[in-house]
C-alpha atoms as a PDB file:
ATOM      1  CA  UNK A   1       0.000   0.000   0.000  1.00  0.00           C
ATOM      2  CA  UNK A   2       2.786   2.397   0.922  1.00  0.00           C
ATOM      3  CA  UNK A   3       5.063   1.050  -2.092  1.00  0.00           C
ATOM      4  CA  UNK A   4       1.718   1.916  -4.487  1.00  0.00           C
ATOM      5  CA  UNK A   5       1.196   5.628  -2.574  1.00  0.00           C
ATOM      6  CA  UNK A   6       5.213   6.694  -3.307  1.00  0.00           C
ATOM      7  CA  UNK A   7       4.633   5.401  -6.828  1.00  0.00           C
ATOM      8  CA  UNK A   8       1.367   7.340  -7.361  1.00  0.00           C
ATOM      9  CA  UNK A   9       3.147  10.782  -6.087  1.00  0.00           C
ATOM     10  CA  UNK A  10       6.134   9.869  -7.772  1.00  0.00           C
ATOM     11  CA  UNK A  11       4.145   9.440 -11.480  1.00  0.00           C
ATOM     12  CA  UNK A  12       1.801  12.232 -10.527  1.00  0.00           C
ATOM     13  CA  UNK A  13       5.376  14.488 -10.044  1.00  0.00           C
ATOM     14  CA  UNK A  14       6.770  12.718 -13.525  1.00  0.00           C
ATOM     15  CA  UNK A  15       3.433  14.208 -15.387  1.00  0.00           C
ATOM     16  CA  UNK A  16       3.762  17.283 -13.280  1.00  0.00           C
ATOM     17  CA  UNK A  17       7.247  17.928 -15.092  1.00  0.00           C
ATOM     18  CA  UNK A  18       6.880  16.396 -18.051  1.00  0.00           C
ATOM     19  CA  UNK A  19       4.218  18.781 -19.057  1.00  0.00           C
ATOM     20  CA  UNK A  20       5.599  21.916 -17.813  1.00  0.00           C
ATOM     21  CA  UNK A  21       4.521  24.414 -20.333  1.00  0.00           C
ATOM     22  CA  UNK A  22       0.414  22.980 -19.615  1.00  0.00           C
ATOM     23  CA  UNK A  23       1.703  23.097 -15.673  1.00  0.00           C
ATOM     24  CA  UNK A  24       3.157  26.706 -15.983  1.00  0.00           C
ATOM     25  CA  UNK A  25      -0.128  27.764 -17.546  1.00  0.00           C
ATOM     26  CA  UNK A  26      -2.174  26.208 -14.973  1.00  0.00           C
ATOM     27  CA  UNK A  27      -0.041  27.343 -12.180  1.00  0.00           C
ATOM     28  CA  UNK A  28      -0.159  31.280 -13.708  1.00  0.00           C
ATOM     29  CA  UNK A  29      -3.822  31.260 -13.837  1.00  0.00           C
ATOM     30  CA  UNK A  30      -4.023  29.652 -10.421  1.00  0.00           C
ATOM     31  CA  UNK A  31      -1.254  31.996  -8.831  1.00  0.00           C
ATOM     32  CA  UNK A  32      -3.563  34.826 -10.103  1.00  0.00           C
ATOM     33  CA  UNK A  33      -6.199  33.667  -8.698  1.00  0.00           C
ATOM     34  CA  UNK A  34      -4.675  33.470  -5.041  1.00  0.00           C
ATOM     35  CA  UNK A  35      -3.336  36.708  -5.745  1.00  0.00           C
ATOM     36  CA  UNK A  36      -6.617  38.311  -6.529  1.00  0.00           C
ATOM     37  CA  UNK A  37      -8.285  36.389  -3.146  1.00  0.00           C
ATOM     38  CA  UNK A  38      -5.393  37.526  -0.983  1.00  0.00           C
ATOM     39  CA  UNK A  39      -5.618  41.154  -2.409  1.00  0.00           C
ATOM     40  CA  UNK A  40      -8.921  41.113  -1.674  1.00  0.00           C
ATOM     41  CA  UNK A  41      -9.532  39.581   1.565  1.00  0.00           C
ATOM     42  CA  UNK A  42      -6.694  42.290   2.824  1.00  0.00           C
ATOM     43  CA  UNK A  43      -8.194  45.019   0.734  1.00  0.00           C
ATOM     44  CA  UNK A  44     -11.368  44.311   3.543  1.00  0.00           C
ATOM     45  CA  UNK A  45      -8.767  44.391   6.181  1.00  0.00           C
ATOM     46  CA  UNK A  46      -8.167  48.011   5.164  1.00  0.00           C
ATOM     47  CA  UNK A  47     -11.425  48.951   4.212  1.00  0.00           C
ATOM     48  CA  UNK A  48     -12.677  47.524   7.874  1.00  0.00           C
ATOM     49  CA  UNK A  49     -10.331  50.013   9.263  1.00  0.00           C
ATOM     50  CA  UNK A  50     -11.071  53.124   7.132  1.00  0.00           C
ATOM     51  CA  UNK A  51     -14.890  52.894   7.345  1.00  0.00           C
ATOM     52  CA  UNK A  52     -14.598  51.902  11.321  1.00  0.00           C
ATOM     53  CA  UNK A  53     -12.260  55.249  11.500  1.00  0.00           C
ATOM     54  CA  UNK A  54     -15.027  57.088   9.768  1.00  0.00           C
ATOM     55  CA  UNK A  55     -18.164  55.873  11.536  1.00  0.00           C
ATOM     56  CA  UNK A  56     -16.118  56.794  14.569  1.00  0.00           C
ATOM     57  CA  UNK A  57     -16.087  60.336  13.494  1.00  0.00           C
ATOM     58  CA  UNK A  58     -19.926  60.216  12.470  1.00  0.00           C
ATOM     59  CA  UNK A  59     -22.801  60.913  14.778  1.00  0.00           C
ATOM     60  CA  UNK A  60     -26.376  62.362  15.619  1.00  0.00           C
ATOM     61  CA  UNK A  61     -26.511  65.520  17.742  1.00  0.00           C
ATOM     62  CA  UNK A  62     -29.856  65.840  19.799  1.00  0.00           C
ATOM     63  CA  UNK A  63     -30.872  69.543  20.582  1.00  0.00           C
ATOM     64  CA  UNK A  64     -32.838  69.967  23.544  1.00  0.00           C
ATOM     65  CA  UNK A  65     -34.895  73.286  24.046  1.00  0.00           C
ATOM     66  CA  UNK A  66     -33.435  76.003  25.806  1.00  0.00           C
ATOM     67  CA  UNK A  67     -36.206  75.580  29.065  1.00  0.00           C
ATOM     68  CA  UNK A  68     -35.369  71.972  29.260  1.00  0.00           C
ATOM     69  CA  UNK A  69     -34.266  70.605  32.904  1.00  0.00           C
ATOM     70  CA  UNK A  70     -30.432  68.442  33.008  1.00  0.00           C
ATOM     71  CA  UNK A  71     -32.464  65.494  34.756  1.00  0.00           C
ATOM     72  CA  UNK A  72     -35.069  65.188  31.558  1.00  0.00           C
ATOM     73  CA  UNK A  73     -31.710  65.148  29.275  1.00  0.00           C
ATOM     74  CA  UNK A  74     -30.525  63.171  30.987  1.00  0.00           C
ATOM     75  CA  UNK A  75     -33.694  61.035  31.382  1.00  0.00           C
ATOM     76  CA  UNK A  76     -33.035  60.413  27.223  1.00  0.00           C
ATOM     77  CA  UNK A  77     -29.873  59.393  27.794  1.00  0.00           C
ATOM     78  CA  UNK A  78     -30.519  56.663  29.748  1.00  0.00           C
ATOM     79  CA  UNK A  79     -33.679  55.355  27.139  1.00  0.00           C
ATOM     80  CA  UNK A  80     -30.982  55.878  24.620  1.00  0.00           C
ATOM     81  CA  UNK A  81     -28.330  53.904  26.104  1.00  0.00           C
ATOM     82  CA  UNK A  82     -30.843  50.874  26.529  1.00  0.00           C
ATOM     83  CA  UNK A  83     -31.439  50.252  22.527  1.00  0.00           C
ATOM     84  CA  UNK A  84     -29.077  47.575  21.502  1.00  0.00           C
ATOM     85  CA  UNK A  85     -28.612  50.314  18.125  1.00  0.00           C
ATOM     86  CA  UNK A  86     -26.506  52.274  20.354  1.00  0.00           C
ATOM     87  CA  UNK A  87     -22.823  52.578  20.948  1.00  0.00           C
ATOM     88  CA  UNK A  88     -22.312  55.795  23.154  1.00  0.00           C
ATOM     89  CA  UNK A  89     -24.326  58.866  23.838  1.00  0.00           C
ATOM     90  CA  UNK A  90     -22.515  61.718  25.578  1.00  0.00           C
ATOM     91  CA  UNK A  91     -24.107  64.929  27.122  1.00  0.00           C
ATOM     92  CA  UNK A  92     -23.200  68.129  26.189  1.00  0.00           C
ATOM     93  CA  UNK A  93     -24.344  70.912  28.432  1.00  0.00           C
ATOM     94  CA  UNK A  94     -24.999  74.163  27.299  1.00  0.00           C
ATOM     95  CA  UNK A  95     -22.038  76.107  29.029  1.00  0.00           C
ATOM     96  CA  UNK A  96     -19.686  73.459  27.742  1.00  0.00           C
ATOM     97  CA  UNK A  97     -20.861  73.808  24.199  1.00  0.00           C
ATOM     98  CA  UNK A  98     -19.861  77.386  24.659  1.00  0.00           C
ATOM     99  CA  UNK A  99     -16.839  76.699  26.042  1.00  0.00           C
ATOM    100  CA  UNK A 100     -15.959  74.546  23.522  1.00  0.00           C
ATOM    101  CA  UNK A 101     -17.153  76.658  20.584  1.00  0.00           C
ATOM    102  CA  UNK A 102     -14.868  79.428  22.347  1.00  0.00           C
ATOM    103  CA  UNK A 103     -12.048  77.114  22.457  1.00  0.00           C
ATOM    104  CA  UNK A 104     -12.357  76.089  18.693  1.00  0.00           C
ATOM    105  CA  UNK A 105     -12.566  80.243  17.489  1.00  0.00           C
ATOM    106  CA  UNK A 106      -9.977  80.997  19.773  1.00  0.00           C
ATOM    107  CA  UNK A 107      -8.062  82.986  17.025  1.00  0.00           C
ATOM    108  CA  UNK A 108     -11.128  84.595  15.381  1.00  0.00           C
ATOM    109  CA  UNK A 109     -11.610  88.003  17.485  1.00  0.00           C
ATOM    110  CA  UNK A 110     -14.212  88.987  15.123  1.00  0.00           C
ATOM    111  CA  UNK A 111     -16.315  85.934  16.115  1.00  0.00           C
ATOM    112  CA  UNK A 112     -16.176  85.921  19.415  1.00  0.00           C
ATOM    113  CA  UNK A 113     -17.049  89.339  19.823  1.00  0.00           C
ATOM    114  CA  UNK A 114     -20.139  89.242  18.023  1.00  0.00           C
ATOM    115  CA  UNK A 115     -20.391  86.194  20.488  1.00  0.00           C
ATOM    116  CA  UNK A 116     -20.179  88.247  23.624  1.00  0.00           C
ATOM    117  CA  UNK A 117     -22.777  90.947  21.993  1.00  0.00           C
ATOM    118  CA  UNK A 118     -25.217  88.153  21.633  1.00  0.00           C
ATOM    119  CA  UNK A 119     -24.979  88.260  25.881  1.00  0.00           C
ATOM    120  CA  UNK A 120     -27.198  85.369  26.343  1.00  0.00           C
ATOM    121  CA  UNK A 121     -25.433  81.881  25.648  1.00  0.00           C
ATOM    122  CA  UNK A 122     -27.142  81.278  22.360  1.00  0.00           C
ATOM    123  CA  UNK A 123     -26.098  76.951  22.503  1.00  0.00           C
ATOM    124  CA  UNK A 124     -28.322  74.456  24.017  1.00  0.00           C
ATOM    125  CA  UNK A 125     -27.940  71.733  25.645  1.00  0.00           C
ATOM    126  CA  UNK A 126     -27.470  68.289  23.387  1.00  0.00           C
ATOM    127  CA  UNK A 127     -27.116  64.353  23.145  1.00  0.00           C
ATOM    128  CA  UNK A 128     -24.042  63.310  20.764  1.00  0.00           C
ATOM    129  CA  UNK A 129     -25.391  60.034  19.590  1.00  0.00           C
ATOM    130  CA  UNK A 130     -23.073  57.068  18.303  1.00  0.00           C
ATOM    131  CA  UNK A 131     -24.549  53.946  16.970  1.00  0.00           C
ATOM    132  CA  UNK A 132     -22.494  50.445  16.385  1.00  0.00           C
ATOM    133  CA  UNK A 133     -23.360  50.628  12.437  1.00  0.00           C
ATOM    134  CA  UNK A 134     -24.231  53.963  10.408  1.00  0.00           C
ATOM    135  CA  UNK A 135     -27.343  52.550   8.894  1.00  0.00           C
ATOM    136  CA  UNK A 136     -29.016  52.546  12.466  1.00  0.00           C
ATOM    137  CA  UNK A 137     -28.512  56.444  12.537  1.00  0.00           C
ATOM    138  CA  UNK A 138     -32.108  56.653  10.536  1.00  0.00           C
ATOM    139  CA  UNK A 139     -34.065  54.352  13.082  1.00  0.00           C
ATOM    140  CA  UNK A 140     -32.267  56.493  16.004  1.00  0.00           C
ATOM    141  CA  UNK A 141     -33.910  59.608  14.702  1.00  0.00           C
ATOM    142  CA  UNK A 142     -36.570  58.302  14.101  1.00  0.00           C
ATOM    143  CA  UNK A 143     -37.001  57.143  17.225  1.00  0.00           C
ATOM    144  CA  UNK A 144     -36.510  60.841  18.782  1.00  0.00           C
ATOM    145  CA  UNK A 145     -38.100  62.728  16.849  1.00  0.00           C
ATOM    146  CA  UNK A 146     -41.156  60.763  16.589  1.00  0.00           C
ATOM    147  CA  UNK A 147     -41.255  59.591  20.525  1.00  0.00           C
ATOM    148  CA  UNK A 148     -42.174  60.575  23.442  1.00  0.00           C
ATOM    149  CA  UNK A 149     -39.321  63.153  24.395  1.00  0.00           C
ATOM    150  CA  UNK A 150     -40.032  65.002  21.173  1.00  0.00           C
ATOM    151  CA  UNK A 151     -41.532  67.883  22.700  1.00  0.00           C
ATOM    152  CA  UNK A 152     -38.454  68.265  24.764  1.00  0.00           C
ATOM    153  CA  UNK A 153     -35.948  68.162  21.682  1.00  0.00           C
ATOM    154  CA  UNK A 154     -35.533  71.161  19.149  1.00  0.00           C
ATOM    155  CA  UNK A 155     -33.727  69.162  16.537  1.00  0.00           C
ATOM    156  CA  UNK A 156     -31.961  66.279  15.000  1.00  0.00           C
ATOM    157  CA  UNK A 157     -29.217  66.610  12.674  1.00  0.00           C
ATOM    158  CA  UNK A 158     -29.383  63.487  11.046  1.00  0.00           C
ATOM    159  CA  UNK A 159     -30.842  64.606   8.246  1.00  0.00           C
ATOM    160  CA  UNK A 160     -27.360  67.582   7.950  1.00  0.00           C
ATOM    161  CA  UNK A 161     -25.470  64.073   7.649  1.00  0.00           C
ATOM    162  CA  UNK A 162     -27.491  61.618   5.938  1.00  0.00           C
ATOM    163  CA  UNK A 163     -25.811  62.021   2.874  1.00  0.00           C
ATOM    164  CA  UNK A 164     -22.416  61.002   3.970  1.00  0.00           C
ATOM    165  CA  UNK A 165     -23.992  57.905   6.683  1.00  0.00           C
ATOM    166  CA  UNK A 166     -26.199  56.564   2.857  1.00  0.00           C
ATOM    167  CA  UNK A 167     -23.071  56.846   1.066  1.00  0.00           C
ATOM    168  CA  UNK A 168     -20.426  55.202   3.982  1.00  0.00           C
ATOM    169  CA  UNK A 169     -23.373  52.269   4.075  1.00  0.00           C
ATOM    170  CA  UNK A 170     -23.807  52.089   0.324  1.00  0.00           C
ATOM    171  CA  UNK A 171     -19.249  52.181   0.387  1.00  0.00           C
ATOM    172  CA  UNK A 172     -19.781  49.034   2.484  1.00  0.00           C
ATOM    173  CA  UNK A 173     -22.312  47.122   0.367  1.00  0.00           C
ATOM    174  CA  UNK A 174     -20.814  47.836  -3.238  1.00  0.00           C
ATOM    175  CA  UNK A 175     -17.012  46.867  -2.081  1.00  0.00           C
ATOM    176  CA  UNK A 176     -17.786  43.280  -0.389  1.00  0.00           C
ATOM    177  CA  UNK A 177     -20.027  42.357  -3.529  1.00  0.00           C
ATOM    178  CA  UNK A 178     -17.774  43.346  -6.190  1.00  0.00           C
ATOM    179  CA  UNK A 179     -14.520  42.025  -4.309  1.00  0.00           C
ATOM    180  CA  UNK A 180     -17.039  38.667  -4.503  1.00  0.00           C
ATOM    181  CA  UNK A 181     -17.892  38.813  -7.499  1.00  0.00           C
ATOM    182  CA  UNK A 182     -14.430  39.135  -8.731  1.00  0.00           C
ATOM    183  CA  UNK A 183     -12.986  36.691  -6.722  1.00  0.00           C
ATOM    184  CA  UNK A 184     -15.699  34.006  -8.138  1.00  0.00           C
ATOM    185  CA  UNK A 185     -14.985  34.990 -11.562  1.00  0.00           C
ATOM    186  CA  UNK A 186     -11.142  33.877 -10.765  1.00  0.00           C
ATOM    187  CA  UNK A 187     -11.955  30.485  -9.307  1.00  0.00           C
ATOM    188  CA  UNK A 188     -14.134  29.898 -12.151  1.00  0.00           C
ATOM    189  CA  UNK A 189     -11.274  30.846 -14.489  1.00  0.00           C
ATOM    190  CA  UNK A 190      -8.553  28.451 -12.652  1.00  0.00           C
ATOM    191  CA  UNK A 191     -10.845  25.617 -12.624  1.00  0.00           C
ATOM    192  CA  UNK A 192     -11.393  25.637 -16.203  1.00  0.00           C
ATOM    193  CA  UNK A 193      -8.314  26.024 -16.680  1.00  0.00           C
ATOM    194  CA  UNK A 194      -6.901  23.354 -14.660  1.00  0.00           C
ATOM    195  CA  UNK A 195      -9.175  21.000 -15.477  1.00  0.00           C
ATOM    196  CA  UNK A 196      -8.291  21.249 -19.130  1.00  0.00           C
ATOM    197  CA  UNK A 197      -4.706  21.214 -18.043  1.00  0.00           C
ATOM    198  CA  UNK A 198      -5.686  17.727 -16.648  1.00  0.00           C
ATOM    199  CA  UNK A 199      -7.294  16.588 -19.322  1.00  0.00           C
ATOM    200  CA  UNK A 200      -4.828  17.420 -22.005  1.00  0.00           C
ATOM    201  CA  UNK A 201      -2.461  15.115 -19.374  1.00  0.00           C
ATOM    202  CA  UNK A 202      -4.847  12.590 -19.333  1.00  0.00           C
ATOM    203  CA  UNK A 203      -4.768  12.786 -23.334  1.00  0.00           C
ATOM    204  CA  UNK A 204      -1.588  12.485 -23.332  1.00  0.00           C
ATOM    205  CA  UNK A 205      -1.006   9.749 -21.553  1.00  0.00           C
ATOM    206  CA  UNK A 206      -3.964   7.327 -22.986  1.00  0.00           C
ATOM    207  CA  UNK A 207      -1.246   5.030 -23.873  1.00  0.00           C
ATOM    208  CA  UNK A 208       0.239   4.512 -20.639  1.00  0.00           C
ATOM    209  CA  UNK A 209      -3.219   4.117 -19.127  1.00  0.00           C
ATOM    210  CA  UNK A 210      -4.033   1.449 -21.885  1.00  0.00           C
ATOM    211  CA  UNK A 211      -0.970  -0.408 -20.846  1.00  0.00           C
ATOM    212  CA  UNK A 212      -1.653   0.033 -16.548  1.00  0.00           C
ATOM    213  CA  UNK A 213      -5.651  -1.123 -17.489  1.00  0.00           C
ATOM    214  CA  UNK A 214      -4.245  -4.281 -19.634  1.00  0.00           C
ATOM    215  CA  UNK A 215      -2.239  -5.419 -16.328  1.00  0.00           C
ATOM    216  CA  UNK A 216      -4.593  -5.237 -14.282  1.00  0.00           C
ATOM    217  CA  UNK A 217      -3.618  -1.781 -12.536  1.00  0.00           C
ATOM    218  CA  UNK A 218      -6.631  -0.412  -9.955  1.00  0.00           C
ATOM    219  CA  UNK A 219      -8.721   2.424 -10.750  1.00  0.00           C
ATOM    220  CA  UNK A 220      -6.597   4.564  -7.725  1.00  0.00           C
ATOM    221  CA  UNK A 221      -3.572   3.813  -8.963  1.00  0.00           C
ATOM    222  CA  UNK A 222      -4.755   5.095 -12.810  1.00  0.00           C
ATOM    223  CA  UNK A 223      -6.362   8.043 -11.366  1.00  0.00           C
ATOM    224  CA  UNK A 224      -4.359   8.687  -8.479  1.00  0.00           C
ATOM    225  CA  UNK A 225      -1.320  10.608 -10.118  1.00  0.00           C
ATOM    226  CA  UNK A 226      -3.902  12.986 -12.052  1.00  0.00           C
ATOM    227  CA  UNK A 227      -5.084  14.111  -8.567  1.00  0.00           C
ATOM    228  CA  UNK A 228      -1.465  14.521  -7.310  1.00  0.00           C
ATOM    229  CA  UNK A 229      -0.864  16.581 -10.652  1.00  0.00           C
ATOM    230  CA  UNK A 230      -3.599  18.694  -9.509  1.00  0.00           C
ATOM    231  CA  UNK A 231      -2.651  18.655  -6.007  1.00  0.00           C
ATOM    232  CA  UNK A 232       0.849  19.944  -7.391  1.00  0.00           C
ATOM    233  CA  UNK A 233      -0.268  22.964  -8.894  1.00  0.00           C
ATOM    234  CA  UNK A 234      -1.856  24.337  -5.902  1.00  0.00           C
ATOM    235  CA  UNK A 235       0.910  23.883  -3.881  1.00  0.00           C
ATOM    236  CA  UNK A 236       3.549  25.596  -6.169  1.00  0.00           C
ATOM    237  CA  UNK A 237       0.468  28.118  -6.976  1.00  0.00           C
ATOM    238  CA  UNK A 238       0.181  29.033  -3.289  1.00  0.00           C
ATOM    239  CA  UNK A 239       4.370  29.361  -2.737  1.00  0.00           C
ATOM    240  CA  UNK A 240       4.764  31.471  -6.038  1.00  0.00           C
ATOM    241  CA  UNK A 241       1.824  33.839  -4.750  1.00  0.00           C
ATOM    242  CA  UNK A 242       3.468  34.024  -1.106  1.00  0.00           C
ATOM    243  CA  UNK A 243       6.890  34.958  -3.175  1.00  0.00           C
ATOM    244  CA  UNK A 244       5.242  37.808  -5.139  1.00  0.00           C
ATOM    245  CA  UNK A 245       3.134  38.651  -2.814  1.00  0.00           C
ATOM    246  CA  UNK A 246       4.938  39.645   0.266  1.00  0.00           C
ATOM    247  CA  UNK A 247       7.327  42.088  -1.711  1.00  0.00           C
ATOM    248  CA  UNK A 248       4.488  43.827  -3.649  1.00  0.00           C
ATOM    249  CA  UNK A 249       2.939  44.297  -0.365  1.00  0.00           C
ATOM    250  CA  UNK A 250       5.789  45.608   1.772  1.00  0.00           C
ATOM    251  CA  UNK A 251       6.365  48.288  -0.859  1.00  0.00           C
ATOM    252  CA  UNK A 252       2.628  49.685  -1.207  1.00  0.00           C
ATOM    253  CA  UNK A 253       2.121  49.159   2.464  1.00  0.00           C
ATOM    254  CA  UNK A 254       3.309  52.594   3.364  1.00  0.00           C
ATOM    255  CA  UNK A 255       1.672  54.195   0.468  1.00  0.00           C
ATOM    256  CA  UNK A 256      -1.839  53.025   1.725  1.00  0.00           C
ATOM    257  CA  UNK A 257      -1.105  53.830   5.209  1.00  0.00           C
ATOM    258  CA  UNK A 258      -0.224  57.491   4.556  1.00  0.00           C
ATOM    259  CA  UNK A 259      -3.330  57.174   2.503  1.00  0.00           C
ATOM    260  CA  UNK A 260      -6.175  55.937   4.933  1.00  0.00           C
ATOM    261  CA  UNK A 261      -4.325  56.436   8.331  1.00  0.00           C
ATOM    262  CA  UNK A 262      -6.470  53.822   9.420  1.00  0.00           C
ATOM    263  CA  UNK A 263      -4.075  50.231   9.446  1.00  0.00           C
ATOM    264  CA  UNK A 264      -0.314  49.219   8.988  1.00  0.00           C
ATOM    265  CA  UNK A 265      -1.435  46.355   6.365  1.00  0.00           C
ATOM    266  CA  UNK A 266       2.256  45.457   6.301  1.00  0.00           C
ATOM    267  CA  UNK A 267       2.207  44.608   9.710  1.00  0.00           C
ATOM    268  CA  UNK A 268      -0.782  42.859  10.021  1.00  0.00           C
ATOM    269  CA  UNK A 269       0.259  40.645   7.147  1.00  0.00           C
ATOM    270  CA  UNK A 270       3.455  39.770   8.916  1.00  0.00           C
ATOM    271  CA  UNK A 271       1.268  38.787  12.473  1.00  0.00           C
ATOM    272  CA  UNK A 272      -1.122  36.978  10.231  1.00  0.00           C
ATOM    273  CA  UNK A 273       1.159  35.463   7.906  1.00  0.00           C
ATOM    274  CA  UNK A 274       1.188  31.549   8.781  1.00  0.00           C
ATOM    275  CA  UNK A 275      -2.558  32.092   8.481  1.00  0.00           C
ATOM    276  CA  UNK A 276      -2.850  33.531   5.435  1.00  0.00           C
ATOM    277  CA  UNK A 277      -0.245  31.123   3.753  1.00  0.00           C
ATOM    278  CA  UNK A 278      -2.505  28.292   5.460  1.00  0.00           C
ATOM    279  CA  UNK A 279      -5.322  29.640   3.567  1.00  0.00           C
ATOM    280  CA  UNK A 280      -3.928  30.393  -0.311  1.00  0.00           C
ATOM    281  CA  UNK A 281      -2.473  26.489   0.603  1.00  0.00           C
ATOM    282  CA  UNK A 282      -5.987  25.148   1.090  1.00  0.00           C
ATOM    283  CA  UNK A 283      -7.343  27.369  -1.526  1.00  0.00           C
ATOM    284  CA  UNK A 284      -4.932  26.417  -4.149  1.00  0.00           C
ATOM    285  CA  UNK A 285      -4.949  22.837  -3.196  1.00  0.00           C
ATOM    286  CA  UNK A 286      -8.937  22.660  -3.435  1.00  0.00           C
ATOM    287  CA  UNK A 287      -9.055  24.081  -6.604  1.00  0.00           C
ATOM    288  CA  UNK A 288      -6.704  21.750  -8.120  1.00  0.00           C
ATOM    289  CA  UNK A 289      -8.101  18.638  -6.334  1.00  0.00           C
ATOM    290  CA  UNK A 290     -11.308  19.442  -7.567  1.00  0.00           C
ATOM    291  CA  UNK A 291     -10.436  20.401 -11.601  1.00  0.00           C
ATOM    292  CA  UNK A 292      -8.757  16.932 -11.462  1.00  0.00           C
ATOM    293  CA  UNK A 293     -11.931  15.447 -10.058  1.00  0.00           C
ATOM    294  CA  UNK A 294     -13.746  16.903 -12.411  1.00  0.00           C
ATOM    295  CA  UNK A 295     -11.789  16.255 -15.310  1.00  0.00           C
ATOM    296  CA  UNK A 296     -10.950  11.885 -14.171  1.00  0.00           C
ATOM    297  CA  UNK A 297     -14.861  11.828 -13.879  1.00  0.00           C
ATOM    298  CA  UNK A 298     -15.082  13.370 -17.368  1.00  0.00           C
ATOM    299  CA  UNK A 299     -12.619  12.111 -19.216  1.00  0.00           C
ATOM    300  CA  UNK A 300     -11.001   9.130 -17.631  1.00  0.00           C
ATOM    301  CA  UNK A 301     -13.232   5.851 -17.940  1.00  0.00           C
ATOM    302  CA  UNK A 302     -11.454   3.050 -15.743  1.00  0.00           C
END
């Protein structure tokens, strides 16, 4: 059995080699195909990062009437903090939004004496709202303006930033279904492709097979150095790709950070990297396991 299994890698190497220029086709298309995965499953990586750093810097303000006691504000709070929509809500009173606005216009003289004409402090007091995803901003406001604090609050500013929240969600959506898309269109392309590879091997080597049936040779042992073939070119696929791959990456990786400011992609490939060559490996070897599976079924009758 063991003598059988070394003879089955060993042929399945021999065909491996012996057609190299159908291998190094098969491989190419393959090690493209990893290539495109990898890209895009770290492309998410960054794009994770950027849109969390942006929904961080997204929220709701609630504006509560001028008359409107601390303890009903921060009555709101507290119904606010119970949805499971919500991630934070801080108060804001209304001498600290002055403070703050004073703080921000510190060098604009001009401002901040038309401020102090004014007399009265013109801010009132409000909610900064965060949610855990920015399509849940719409439901939030909803929920205020439509409840029953609304005769306490003066206004919602969702609407000032719905544009950028519809376009952040719609950002989200578009990227993970054409990265999917894409990345299907790829395996379907190395499967064909290595499963004609396969069969062009198996076409090949009809006469061989003629011989191996006419002794008496089992259907594994016929078959079983097509699936090694197969086998083959995901491994070298998924080594090639980790080759090209690493360099490419280390040399755009501080490009895109200076770009998004949002993850060291660089970094997080080299913590993640056993992983991620553990993956392409798996990928590239189920790709080619099943072209060849395809391809014995098809074309090899033992």
């Amino acid at each position: 059995m063991l003598l059988n299994f070394q003879r089955i890698i060993k042929s399945g190497a021999v065909s491996f080699w012996r057609n190299v220029w159908l291998s190094t086709a098969a491989v190419a298309i393959m090690v493209l195909n990893l290539f495109v995965i990898s890209s895009f499953l770290l492309g998410n990586v960054v794009a994770d990062s950027l849109l969390n750093s942006l929904e961080n810097k997204i929220d709701i303000s609630v504006y509560f009437k001028q008359d409107t006691e601390e303890k009903d504000i921060l009555s709101v709070r507290s119904e606010l903090m119970s949805l499971g929509e919500i991630k934070d809500v801080n108060y804001v009173s209304a001498d600290e939004a002055l403070s703050q606005f004073k703080e921000r216009h510190k060098g604009n003289s001009i401002l901040l004496q038309s401020l102090e004409e004014v007399g009265d402090n013109p801010f009132e007091a409000a909610l900064s709202v965060k949610t855990k995803q920015a399509s849940q901003y719409e439901a939030v406001s909803l929920f205020l303006e439509n409840g029953k604090y609304k005769n306490l609050i003066d206004g919602v500013d969702f609407r000032q930033n719905q544009a950028m929240i519809d376009k952040l969600t719609y950002i989200v959506g578009a990227s993970r279904k054409v990265g999917g898309v894409v990345s299907l269109t790829f395996i379907f392309i190395a499967v064909l492709v290595t499963f004609n590879t396969i069969r062009l091997a198996i076409f090949s080597a009809k006469e061989e097979i003629s011989v191996m049936r006419l002794v008496g040779a089992s259907n594994w042992f016929i078959q079983g150095p097509f699936m090694v073939e197969g086998i083959l070119y995901g491994l070298v696929a998924s080594l090639v790709t980790m080759l090209i791959f690493a360099p490419v990456l280390s040399n755009i990786a501080p490009y895109l950070y200076n770009f998004t400011q949002s993850v060291d992609i660089w970094q997080y490939f080299k913590d993640n990297f056993w992983a991620l060559a553990a993956l392409q490996t798996a990928i590239g070897v189920s790709l080619g396991t099943l072209s060849s599976f395809i391809a014995i079924r098809r074309y090899l009758k033992v």
